[in-house]
N, C-alpha and C. Protein backbone atom coordinates (compact mmCIF):
# COMPACT_ATOMS: atom_id res chain seq x y z
N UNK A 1 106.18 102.56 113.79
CA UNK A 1 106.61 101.32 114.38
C UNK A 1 106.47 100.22 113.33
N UNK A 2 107.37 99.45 112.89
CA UNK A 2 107.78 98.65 112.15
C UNK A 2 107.93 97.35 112.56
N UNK A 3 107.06 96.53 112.31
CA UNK A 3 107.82 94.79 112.57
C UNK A 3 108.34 94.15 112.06
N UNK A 4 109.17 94.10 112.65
CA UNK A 4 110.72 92.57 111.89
C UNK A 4 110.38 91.18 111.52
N UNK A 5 111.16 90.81 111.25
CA UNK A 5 110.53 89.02 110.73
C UNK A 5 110.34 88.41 112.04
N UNK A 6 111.07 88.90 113.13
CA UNK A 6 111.22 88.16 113.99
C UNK A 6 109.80 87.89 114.87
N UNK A 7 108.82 89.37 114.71
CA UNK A 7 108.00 89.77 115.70
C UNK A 7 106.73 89.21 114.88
N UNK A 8 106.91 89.04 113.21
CA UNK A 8 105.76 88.50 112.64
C UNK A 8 105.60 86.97 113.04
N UNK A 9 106.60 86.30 112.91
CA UNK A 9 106.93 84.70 112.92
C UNK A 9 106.34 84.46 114.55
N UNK A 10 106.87 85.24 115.54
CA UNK A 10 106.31 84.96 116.85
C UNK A 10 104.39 85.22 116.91
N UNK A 11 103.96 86.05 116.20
CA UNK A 11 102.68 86.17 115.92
C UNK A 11 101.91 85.33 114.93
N UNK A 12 102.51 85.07 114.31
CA UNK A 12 101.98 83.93 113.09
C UNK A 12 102.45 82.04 114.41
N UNK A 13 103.17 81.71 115.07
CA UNK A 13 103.35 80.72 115.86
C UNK A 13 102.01 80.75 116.90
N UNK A 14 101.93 81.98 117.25
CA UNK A 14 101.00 82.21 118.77
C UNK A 14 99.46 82.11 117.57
N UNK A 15 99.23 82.20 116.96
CA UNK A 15 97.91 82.23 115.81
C UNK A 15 97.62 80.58 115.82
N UNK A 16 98.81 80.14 115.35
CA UNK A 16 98.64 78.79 115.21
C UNK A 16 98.34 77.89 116.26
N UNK A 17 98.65 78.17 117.18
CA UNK A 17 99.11 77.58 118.59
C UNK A 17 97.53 77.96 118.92
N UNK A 18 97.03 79.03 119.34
CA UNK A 18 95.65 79.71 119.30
C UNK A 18 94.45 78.71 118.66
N UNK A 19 94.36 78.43 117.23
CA UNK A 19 93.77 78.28 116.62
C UNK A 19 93.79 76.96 115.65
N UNK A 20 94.97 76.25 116.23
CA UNK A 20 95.37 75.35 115.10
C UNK A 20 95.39 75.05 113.64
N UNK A 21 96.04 74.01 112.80
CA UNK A 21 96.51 74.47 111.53
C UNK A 21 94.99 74.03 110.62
N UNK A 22 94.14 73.70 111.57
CA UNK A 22 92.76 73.08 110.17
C UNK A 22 92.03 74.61 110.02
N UNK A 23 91.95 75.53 110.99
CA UNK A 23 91.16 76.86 111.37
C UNK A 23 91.73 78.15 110.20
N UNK A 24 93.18 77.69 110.02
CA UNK A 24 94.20 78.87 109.68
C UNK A 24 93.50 79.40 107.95
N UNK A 25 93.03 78.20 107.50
CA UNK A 25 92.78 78.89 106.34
C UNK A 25 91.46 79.95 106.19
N UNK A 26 90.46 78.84 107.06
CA UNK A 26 88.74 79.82 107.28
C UNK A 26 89.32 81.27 107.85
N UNK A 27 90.06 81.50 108.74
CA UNK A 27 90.40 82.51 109.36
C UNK A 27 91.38 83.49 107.86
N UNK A 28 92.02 83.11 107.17
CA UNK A 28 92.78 83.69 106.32
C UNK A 28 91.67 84.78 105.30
N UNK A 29 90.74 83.35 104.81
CA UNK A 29 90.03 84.04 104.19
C UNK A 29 88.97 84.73 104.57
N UNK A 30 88.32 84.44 105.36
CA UNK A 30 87.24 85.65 106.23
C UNK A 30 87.97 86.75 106.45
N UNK A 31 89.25 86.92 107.03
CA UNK A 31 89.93 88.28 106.78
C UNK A 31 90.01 88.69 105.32
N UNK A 32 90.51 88.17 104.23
CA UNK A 32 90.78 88.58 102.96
C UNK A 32 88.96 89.27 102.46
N UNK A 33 88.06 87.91 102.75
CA UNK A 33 86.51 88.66 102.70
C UNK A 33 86.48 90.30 102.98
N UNK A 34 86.84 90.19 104.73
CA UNK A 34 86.52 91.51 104.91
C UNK A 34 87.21 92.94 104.41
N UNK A 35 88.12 92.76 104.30
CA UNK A 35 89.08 93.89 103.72
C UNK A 35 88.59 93.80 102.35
N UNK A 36 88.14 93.04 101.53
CA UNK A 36 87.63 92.99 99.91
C UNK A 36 86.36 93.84 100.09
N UNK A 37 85.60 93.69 101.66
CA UNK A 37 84.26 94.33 101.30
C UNK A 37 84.20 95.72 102.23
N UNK A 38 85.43 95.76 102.85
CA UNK A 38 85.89 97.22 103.43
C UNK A 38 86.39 98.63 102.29
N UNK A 39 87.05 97.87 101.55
CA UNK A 39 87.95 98.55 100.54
C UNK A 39 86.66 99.13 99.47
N UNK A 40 85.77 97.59 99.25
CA UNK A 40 84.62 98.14 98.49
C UNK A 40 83.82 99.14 98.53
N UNK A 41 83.27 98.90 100.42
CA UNK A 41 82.04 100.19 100.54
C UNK A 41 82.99 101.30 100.88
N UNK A 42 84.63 101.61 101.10
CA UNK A 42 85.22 102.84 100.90
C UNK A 42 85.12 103.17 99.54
N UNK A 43 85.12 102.27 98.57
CA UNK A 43 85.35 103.20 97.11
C UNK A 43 83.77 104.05 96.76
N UNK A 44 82.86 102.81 97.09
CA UNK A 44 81.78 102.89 96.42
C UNK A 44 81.29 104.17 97.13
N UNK A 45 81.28 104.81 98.70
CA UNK A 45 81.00 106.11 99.63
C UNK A 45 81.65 107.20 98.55
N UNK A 46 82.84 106.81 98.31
CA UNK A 46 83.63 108.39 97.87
C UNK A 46 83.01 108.69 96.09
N UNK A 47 82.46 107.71 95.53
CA UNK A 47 81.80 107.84 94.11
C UNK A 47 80.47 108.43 94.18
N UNK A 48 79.44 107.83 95.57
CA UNK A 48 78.44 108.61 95.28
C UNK A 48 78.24 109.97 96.23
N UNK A 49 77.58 110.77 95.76
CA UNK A 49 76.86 111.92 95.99
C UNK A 49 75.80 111.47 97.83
N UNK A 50 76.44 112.43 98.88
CA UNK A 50 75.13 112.19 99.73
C UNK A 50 74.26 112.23 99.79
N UNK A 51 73.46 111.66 100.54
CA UNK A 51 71.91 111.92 99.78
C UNK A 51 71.18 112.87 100.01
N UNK A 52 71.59 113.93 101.17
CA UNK A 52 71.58 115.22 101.69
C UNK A 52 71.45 115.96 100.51
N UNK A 53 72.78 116.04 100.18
CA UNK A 53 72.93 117.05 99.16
C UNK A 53 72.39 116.72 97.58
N UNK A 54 72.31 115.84 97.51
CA UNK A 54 71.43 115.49 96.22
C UNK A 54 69.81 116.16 96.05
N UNK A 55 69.12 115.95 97.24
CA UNK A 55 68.11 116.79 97.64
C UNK A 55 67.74 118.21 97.82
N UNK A 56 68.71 118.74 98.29
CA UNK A 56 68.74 120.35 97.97
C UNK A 56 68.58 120.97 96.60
N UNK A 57 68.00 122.43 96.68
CA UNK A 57 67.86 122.99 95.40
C UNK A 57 69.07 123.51 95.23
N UNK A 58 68.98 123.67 93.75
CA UNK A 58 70.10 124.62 92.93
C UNK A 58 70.34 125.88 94.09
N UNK A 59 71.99 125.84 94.09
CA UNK A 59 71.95 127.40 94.53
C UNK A 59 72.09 127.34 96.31
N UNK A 60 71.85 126.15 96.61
CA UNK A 60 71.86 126.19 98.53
C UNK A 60 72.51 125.53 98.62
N UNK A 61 73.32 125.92 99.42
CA UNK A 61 74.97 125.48 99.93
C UNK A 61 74.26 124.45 101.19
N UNK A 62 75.06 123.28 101.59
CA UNK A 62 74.29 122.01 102.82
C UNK A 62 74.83 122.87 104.13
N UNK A 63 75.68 123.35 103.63
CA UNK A 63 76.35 124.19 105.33
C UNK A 63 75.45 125.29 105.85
N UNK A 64 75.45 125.64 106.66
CA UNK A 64 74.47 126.49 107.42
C UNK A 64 75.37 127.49 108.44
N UNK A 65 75.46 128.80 108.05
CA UNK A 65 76.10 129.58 109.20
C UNK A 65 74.53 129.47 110.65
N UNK A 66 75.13 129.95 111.81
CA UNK A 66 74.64 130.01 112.99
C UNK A 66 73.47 130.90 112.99
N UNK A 67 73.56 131.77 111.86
CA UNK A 67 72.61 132.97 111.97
C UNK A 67 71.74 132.30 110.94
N UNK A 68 71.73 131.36 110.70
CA UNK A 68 70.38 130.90 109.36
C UNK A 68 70.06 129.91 110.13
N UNK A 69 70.76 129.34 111.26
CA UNK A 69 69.74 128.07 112.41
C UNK A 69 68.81 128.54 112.82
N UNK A 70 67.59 127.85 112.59
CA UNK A 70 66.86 128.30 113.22
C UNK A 70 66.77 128.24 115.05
N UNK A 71 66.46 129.67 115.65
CA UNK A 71 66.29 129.89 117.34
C UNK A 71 65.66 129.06 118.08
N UNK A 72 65.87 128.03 118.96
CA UNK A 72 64.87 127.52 119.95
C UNK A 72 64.60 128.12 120.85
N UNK A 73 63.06 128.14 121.04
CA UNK A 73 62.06 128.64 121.70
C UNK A 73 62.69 128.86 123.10
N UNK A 74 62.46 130.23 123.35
CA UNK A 74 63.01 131.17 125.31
C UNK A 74 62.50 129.59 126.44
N UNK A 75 63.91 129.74 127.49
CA UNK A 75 63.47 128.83 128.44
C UNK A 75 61.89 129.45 129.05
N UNK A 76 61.47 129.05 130.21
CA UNK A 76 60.37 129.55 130.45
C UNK A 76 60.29 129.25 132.11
């Protein structure tokens, strides 16, 4: 789904109308803020190492088949 000029301009009017024209800029940039510090902690997650797996020894995979969980104790 795609919006036309037509459907932005009616959303950018109803913003204004909303919020008036002294608000429009604080509001511009607190969005631009957040997407600068969204985009950030996405890059900065995919560069480091979890901290899970950083902790494990050489040689042990973090995944666990069903048969290496350990059993909880028989109802009673």
């Amino acid at each position: 789904m795609r919006l036309g000029m037509g459907e932005i301009l009616l959303i950018l009017a109803v913003v204004l109308l909303i919020f008036g024209p002294k608000k429009l800029p604080q509001l511009g940039e607190a969005l631009g803020k957040g997407i600068r510090s969204f985009r950030k902690a996405t890059t900065e997650r995919e560069e480091e190492p979890p901290a899970e797996q950083a902790r494990l020894p050489e040689g042990v995979s973090p995944v666990q088949t069903e048969q290496q969980k350990p059993v909880a104790s028989a109802r009673r």
